[in-house]
PDB file of N, CA and C in Angstrom:
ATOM      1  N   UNK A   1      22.780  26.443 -27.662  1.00  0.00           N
ATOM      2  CA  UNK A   1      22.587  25.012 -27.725  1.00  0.00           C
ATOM      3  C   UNK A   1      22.374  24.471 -26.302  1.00  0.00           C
ATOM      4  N   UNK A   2      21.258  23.225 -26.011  1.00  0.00           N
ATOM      5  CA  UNK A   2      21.280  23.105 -24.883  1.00  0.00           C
ATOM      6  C   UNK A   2      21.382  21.677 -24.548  1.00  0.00           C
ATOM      7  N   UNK A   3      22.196  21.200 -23.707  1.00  0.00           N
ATOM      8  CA  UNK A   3      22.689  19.736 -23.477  1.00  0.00           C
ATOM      9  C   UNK A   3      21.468  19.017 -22.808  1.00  0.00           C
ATOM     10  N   UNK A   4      20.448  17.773 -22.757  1.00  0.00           N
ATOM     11  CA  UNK A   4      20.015  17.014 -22.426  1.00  0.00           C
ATOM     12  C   UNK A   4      20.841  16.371 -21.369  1.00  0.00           C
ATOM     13  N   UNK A   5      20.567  15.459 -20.265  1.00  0.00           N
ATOM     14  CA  UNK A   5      20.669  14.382 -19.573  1.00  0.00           C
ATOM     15  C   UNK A   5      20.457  13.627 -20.631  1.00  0.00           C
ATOM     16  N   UNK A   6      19.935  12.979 -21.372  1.00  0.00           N
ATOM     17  CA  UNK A   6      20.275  11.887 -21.979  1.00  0.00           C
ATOM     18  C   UNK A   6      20.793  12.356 -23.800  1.00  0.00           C
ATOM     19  N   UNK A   7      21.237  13.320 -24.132  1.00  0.00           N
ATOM     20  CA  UNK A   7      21.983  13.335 -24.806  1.00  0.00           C
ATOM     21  C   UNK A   7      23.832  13.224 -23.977  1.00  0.00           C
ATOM     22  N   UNK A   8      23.537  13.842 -22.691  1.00  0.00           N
ATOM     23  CA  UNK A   8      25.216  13.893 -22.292  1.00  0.00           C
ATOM     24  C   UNK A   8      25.771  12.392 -22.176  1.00  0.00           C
ATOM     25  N   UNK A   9      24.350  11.555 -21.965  1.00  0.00           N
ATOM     26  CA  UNK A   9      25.232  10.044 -22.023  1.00  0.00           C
ATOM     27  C   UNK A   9      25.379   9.135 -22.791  1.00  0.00           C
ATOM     28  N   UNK A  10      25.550   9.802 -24.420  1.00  0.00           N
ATOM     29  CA  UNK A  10      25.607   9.342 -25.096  1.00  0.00           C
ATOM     30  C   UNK A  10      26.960   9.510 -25.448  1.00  0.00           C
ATOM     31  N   UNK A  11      28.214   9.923 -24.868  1.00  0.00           N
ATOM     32  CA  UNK A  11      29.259  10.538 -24.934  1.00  0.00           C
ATOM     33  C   UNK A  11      30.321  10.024 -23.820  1.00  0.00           C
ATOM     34  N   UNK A  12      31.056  10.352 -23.696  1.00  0.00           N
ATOM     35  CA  UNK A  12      32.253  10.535 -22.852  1.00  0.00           C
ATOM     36  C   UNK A  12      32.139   9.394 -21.581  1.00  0.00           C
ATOM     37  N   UNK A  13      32.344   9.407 -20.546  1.00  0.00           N
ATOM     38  CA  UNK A  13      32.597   8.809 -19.191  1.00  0.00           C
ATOM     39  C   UNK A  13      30.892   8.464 -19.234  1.00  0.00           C
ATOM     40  N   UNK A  14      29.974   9.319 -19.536  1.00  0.00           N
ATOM     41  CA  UNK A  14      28.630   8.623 -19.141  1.00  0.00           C
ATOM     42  C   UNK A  14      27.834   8.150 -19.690  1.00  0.00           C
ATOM     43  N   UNK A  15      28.524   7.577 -20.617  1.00  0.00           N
ATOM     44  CA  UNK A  15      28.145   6.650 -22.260  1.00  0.00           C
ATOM     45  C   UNK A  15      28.163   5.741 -21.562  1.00  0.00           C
ATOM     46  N   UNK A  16      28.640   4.416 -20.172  1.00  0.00           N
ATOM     47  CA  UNK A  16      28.834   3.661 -19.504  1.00  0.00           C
ATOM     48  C   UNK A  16      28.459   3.771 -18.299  1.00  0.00           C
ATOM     49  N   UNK A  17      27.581   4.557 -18.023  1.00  0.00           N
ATOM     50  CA  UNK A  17      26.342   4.631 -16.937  1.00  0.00           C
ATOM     51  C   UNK A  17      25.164   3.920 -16.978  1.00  0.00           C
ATOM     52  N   UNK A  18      24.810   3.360 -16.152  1.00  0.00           N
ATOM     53  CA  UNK A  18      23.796   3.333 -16.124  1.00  0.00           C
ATOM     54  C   UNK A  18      22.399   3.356 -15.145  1.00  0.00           C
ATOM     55  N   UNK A  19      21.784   3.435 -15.978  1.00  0.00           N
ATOM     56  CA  UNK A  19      20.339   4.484 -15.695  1.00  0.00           C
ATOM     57  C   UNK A  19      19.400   3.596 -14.317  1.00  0.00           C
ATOM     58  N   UNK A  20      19.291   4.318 -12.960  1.00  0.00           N
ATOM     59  CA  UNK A  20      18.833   3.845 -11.859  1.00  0.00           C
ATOM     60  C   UNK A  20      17.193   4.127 -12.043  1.00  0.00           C
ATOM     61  N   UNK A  21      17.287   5.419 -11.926  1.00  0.00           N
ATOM     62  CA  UNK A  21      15.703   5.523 -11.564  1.00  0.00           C
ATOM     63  C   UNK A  21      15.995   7.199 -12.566  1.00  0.00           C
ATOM     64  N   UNK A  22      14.325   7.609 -12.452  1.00  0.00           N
ATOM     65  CA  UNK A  22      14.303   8.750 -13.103  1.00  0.00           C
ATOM     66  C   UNK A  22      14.125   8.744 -14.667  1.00  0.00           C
ATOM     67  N   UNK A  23      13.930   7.788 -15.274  1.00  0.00           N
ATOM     68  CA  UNK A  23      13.715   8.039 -16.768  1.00  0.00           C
ATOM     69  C   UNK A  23      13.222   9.074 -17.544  1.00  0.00           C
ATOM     70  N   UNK A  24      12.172   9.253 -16.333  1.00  0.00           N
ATOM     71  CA  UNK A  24      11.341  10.288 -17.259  1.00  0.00           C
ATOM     72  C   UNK A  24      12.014  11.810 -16.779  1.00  0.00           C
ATOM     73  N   UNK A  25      13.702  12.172 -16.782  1.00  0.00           N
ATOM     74  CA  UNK A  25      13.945  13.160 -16.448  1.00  0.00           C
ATOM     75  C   UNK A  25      15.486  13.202 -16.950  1.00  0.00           C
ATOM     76  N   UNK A  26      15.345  12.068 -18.303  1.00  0.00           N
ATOM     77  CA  UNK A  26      16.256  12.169 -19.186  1.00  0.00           C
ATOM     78  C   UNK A  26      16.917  13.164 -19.966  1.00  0.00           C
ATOM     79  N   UNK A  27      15.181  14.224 -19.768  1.00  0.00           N
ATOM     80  CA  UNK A  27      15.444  15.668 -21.117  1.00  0.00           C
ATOM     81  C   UNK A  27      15.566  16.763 -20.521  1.00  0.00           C
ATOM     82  N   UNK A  28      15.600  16.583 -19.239  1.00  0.00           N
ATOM     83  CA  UNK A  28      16.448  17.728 -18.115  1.00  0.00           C
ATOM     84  C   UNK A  28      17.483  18.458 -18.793  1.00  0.00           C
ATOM     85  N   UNK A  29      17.390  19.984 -19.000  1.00  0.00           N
ATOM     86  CA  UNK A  29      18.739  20.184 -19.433  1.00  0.00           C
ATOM     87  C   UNK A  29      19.600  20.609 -18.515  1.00  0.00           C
ATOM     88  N   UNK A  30      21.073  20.337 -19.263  1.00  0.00           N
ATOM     89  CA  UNK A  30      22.020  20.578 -17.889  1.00  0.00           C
ATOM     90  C   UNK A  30      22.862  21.851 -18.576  1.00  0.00           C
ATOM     91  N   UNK A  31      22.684  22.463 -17.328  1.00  0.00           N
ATOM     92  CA  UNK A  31      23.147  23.886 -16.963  1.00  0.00           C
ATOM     93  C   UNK A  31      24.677  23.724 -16.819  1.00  0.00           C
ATOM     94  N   UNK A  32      24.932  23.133 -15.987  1.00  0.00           N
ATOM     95  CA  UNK A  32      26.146  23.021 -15.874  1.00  0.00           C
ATOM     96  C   UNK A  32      26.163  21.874 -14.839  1.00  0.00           C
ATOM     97  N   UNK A  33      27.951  21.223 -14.614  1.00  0.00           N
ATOM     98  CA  UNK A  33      27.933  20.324 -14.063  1.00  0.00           C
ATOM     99  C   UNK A  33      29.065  20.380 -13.025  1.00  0.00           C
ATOM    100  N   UNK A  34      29.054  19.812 -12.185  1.00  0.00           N
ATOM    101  CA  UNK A  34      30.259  20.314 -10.800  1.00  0.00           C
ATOM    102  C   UNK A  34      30.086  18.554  -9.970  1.00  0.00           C
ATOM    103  N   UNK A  35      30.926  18.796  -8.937  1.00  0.00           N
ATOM    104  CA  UNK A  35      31.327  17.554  -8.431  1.00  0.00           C
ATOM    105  C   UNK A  35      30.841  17.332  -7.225  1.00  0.00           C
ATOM    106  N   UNK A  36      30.261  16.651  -6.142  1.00  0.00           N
ATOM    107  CA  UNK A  36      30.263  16.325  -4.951  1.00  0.00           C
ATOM    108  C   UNK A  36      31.012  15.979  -4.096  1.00  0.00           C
ATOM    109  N   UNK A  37      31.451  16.152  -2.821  1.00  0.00           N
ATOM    110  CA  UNK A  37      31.973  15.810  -2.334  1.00  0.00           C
ATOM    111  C   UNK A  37      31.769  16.340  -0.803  1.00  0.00           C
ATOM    112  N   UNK A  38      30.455  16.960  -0.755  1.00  0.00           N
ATOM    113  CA  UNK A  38      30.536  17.277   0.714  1.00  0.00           C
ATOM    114  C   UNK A  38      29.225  16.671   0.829  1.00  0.00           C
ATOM    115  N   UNK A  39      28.448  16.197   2.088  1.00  0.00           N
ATOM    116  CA  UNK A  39      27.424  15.451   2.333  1.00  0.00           C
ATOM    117  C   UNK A  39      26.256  16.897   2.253  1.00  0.00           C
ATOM    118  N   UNK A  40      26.231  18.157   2.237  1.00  0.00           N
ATOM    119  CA  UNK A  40      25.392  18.713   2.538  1.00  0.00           C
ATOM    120  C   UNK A  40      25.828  20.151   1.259  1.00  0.00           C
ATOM    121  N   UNK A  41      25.440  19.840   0.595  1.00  0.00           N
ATOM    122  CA  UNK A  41      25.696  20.235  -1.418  1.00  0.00           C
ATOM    123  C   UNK A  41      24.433  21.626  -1.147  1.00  0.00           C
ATOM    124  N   UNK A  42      23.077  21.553  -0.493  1.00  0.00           N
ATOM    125  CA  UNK A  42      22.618  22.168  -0.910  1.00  0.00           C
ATOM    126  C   UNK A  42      22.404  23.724  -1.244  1.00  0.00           C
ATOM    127  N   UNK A  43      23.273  24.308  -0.517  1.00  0.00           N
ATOM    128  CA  UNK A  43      23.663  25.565  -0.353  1.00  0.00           C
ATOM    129  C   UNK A  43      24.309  26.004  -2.102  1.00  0.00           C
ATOM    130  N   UNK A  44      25.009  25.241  -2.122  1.00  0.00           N
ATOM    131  CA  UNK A  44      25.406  25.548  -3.780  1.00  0.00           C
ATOM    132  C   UNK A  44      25.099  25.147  -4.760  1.00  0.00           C
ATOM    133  N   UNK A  45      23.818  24.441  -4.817  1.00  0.00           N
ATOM    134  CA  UNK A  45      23.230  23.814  -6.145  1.00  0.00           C
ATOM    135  C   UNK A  45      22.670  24.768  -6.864  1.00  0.00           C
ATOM    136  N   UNK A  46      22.596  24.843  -7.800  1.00  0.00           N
ATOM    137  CA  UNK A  46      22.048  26.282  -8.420  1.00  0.00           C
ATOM    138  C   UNK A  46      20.936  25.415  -9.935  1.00  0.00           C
ATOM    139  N   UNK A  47      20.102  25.737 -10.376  1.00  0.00           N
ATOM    140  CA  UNK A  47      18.989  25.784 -11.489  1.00  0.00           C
ATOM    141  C   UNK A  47      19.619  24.556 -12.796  1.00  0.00           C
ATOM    142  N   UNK A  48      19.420  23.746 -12.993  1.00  0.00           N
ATOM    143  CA  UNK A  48      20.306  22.801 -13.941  1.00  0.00           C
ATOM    144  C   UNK A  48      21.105  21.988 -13.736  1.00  0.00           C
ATOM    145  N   UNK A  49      21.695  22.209 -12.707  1.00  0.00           N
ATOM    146  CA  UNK A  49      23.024  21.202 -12.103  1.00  0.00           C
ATOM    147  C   UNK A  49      23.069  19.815 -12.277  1.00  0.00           C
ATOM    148  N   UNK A  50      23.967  19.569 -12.803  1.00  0.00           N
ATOM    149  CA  UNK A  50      23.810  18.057 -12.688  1.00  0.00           C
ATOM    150  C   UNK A  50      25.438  17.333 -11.837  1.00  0.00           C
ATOM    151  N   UNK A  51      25.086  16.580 -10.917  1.00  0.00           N
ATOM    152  CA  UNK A  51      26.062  16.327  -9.987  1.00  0.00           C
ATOM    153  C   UNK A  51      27.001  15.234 -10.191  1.00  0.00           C
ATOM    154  N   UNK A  52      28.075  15.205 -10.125  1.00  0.00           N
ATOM    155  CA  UNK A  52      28.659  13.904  -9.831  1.00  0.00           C
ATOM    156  C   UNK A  52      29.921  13.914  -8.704  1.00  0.00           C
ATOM    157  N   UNK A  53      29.065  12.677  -8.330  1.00  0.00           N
ATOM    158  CA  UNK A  53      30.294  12.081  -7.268  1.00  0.00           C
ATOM    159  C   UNK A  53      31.072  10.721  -6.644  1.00  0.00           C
ATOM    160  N   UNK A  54      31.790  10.492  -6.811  1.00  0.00           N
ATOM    161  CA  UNK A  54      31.894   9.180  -5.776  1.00  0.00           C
ATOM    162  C   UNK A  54      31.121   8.779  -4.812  1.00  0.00           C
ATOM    163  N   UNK A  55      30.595   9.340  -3.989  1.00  0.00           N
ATOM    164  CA  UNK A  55      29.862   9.007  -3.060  1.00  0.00           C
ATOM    165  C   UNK A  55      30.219   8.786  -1.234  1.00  0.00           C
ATOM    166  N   UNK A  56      31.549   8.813  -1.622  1.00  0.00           N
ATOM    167  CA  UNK A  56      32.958   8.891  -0.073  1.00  0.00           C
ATOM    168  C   UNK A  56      32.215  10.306   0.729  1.00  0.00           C
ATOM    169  N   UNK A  57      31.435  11.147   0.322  1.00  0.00           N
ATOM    170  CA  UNK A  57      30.886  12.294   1.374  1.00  0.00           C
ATOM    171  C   UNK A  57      29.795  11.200   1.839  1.00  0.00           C
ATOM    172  N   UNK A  58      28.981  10.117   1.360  1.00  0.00           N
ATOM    173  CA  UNK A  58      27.654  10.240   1.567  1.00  0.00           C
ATOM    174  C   UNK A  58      27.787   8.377   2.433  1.00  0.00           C
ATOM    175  N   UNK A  59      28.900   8.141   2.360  1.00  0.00           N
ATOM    176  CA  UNK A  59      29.527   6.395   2.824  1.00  0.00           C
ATOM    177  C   UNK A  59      28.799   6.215   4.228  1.00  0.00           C
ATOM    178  N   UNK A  60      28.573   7.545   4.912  1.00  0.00           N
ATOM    179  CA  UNK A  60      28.285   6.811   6.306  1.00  0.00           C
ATOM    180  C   UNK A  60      27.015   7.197   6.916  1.00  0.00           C
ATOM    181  N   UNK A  61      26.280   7.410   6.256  1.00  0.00           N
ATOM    182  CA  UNK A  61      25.256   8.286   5.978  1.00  0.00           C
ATOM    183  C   UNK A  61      23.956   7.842   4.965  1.00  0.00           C
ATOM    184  N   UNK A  62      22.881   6.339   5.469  1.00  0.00           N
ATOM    185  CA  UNK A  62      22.449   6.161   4.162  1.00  0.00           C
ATOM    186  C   UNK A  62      21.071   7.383   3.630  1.00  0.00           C
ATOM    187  N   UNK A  63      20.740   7.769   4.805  1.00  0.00           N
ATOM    188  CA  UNK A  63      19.992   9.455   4.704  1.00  0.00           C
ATOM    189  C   UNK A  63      20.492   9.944   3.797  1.00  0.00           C
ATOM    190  N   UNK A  64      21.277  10.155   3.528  1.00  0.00           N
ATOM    191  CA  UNK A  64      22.624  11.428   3.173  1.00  0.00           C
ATOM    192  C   UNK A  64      22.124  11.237   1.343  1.00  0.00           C
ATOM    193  N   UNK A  65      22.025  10.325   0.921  1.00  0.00           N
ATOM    194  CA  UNK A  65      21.741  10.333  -0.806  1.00  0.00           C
ATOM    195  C   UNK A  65      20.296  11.015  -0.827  1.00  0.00           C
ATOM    196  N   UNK A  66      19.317  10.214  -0.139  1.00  0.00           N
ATOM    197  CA  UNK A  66      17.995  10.680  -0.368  1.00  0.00           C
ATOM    198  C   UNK A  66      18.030  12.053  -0.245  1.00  0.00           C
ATOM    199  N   UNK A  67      18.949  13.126   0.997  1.00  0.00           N
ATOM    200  CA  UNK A  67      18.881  14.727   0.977  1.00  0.00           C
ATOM    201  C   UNK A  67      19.520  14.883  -0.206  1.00  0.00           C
ATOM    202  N   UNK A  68      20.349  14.395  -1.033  1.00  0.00           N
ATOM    203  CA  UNK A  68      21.102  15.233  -2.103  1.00  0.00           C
ATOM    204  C   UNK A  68      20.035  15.228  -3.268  1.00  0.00           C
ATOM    205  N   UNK A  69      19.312  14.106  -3.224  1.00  0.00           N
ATOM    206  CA  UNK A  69      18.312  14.332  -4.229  1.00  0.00           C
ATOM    207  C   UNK A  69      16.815  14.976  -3.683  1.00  0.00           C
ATOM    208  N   UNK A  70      16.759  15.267  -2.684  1.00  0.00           N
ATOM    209  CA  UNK A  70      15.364  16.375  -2.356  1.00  0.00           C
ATOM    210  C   UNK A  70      16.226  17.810  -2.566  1.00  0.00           C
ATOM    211  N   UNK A  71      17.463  17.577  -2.359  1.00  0.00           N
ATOM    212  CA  UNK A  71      18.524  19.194  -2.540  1.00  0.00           C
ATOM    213  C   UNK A  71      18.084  19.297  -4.020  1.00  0.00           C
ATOM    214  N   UNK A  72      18.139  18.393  -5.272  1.00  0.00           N
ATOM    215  CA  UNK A  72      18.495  18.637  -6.511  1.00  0.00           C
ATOM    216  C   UNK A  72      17.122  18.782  -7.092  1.00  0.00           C
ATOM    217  N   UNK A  73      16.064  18.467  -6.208  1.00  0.00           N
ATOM    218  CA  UNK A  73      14.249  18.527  -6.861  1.00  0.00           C
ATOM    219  C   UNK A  73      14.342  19.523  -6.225  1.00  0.00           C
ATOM    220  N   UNK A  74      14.692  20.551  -4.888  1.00  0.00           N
ATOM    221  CA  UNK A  74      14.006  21.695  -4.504  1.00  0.00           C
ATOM    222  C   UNK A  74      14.674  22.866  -5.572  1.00  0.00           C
ATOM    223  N   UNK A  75      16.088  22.756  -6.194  1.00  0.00           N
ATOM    224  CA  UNK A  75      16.970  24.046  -6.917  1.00  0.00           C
ATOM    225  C   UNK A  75      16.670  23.252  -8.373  1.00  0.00           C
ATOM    226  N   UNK A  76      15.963  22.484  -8.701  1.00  0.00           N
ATOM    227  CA  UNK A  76      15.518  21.930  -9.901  1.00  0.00           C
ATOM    228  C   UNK A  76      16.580  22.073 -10.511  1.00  0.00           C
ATOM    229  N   UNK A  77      17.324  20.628 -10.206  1.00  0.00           N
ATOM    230  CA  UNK A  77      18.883  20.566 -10.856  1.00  0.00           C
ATOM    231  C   UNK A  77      18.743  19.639 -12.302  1.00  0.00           C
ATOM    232  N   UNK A  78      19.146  18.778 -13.089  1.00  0.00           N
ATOM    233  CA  UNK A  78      18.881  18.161 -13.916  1.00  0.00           C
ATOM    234  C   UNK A  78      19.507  16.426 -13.659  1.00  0.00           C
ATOM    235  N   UNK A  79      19.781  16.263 -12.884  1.00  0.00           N
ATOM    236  CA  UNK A  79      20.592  15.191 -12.704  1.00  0.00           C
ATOM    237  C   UNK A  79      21.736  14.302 -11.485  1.00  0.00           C
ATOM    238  N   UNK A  80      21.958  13.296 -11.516  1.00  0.00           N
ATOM    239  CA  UNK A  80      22.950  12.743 -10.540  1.00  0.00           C
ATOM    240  C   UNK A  80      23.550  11.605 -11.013  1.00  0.00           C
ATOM    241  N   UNK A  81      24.900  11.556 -11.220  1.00  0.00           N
ATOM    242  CA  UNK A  81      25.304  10.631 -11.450  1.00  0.00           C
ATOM    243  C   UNK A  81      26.755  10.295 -10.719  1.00  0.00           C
ATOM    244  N   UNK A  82      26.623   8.899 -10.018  1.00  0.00           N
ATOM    245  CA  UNK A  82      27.172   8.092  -8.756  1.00  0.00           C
ATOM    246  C   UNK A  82      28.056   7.214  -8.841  1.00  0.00           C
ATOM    247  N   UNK A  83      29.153   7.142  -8.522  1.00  0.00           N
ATOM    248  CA  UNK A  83      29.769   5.833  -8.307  1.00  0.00           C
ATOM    249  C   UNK A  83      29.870   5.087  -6.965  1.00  0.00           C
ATOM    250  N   UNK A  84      29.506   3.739  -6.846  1.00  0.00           N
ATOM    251  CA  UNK A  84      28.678   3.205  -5.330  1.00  0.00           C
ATOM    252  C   UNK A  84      30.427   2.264  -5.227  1.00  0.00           C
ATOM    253  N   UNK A  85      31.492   2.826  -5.107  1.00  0.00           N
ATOM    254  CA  UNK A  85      32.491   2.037  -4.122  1.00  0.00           C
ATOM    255  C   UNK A  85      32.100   2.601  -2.987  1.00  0.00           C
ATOM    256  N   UNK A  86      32.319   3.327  -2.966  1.00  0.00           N
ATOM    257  CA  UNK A  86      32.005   3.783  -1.313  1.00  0.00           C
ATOM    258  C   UNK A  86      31.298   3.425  -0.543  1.00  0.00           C
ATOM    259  N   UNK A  87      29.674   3.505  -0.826  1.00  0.00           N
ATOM    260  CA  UNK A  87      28.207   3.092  -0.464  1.00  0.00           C
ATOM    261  C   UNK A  87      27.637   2.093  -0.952  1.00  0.00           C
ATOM    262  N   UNK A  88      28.223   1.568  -1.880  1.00  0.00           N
ATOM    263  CA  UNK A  88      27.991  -0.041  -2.341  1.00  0.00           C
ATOM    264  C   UNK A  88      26.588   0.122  -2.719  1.00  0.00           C
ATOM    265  N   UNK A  89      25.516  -0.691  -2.691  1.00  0.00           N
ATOM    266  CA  UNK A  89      24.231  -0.676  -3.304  1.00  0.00           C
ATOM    267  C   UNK A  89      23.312   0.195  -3.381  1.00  0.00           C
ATOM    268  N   UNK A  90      23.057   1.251  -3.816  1.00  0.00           N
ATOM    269  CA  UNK A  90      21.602   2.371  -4.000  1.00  0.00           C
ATOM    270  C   UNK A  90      20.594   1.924  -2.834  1.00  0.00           C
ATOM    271  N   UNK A  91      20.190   2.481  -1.943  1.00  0.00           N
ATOM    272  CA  UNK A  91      19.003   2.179  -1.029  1.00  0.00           C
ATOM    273  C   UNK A  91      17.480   2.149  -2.166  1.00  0.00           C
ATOM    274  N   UNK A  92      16.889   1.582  -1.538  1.00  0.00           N
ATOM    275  CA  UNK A  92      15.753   1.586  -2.261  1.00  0.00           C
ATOM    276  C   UNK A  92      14.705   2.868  -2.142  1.00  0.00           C
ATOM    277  N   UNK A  93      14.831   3.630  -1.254  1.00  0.00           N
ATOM    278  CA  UNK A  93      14.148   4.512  -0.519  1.00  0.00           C
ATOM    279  C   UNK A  93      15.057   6.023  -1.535  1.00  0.00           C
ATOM    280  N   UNK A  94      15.831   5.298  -1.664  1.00  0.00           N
ATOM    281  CA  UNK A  94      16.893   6.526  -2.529  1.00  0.00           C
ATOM    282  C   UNK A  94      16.419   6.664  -4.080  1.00  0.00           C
ATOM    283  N   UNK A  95      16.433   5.340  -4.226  1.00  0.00           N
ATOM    284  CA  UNK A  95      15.834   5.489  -6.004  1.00  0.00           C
ATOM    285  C   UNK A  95      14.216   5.786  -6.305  1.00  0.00           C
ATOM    286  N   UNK A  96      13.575   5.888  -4.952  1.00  0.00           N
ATOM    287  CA  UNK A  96      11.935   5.763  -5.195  1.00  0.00           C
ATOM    288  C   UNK A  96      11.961   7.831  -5.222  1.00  0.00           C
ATOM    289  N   UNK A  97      13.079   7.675  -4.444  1.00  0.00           N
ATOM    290  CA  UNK A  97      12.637   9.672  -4.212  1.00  0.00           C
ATOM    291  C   UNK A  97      13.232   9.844  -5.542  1.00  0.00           C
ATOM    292  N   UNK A  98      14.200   9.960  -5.751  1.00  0.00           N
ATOM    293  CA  UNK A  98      14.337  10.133  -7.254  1.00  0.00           C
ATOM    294  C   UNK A  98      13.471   9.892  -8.415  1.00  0.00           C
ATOM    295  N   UNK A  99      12.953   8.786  -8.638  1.00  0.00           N
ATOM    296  CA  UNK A  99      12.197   8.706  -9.452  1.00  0.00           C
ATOM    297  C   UNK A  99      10.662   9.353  -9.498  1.00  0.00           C
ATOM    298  N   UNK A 100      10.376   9.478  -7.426  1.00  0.00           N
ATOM    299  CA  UNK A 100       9.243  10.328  -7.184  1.00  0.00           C
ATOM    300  C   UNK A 100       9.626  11.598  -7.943  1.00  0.00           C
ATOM    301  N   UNK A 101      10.789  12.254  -7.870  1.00  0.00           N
ATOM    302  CA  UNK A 101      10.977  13.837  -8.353  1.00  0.00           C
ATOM    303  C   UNK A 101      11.422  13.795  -9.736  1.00  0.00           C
ATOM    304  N   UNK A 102      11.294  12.469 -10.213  1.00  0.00           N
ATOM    305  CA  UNK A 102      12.445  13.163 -12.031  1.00  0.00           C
ATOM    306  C   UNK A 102      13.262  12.918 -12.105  1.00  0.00           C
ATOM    307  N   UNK A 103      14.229  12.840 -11.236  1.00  0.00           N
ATOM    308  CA  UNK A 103      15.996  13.154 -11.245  1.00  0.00           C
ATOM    309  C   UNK A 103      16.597  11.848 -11.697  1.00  0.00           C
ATOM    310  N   UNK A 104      16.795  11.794 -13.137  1.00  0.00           N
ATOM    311  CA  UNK A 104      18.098  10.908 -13.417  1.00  0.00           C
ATOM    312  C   UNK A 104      18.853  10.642 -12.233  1.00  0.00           C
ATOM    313  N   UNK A 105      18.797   9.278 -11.659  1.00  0.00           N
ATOM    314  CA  UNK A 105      20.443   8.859 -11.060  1.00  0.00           C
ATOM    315  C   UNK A 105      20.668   7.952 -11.894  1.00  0.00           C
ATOM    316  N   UNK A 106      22.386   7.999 -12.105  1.00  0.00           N
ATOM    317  CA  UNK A 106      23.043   6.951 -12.904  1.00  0.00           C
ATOM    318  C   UNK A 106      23.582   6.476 -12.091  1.00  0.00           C
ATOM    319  N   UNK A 107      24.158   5.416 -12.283  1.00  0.00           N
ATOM    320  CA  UNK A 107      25.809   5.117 -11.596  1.00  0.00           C
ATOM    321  C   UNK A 107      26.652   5.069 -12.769  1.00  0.00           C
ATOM    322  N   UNK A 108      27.956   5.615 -12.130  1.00  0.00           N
ATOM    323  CA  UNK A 108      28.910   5.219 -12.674  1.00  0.00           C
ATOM    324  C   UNK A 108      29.767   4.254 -13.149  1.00  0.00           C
ATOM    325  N   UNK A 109      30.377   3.856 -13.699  1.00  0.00           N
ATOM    326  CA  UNK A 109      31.106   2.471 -13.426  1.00  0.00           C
ATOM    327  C   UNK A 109      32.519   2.400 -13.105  1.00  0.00           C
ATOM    328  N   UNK A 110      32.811   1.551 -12.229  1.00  0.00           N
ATOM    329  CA  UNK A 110      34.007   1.777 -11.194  1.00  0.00           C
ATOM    330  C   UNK A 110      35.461   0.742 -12.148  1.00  0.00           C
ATOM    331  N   UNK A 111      35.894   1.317 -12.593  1.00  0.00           N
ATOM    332  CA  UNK A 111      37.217   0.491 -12.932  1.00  0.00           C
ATOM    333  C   UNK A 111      38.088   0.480 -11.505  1.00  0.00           C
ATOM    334  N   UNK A 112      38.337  -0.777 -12.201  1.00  0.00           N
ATOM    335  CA  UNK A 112      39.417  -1.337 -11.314  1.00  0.00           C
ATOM    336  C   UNK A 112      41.045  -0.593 -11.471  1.00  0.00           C
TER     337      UNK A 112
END
């Protein structure tokens, strides 16, 4: 059986995402899924991946999102999904590469 990006957010924690850029990379399937937390991921991204993180690796650094998503189009990962306390608003330059490559970004949503 193989999980979709947009079947996984029809479910759990990412049933309350929502969808930045990337639409058309909804039917990505995901391989598996692991967490972020270091600014420079690409060494371990592997074929499917779909990422999530807070975003506290990528806070000081607005470069730093746009490499995680040229990291996740070069190991053809399936996905990213973000929560912006940390980094507060998506750059615009961030959601255009994403959507240039496919890659679902979501955000997360931040309870209080």
């Amino acid at each position: 059986m193989h999980l979709t990006v947009n079947e996984a957010c029809s479910f759990g924690g990412l049933k309350e995402c929502k969808l930045l850029a990337g639409e058309s990379g909804l039917d990505r399937i995901i391989c598996c899924v692991d967490s972020m937390e270091i600014p420079d991921i690409s060494q371990w991204l592997q074929q499917g991946e779909f990422l999530v993180t807070t975003g506290y690796a990528l806070k000081e650094n607005a470069e730093a999102l746009v490499q995680v998503i040229e990291a996740l189009a070069e190991k053809n990962g399936s996905g990213l999904a973000l929560k912006t306390r940390f980094i507060g608003e998506v750059s615009q330059l961030a959601l255009k590469r994403a959507e240039a490559v496919s890659y679902t970004h979501l955000t997360l949503p931040t309870k209080a």
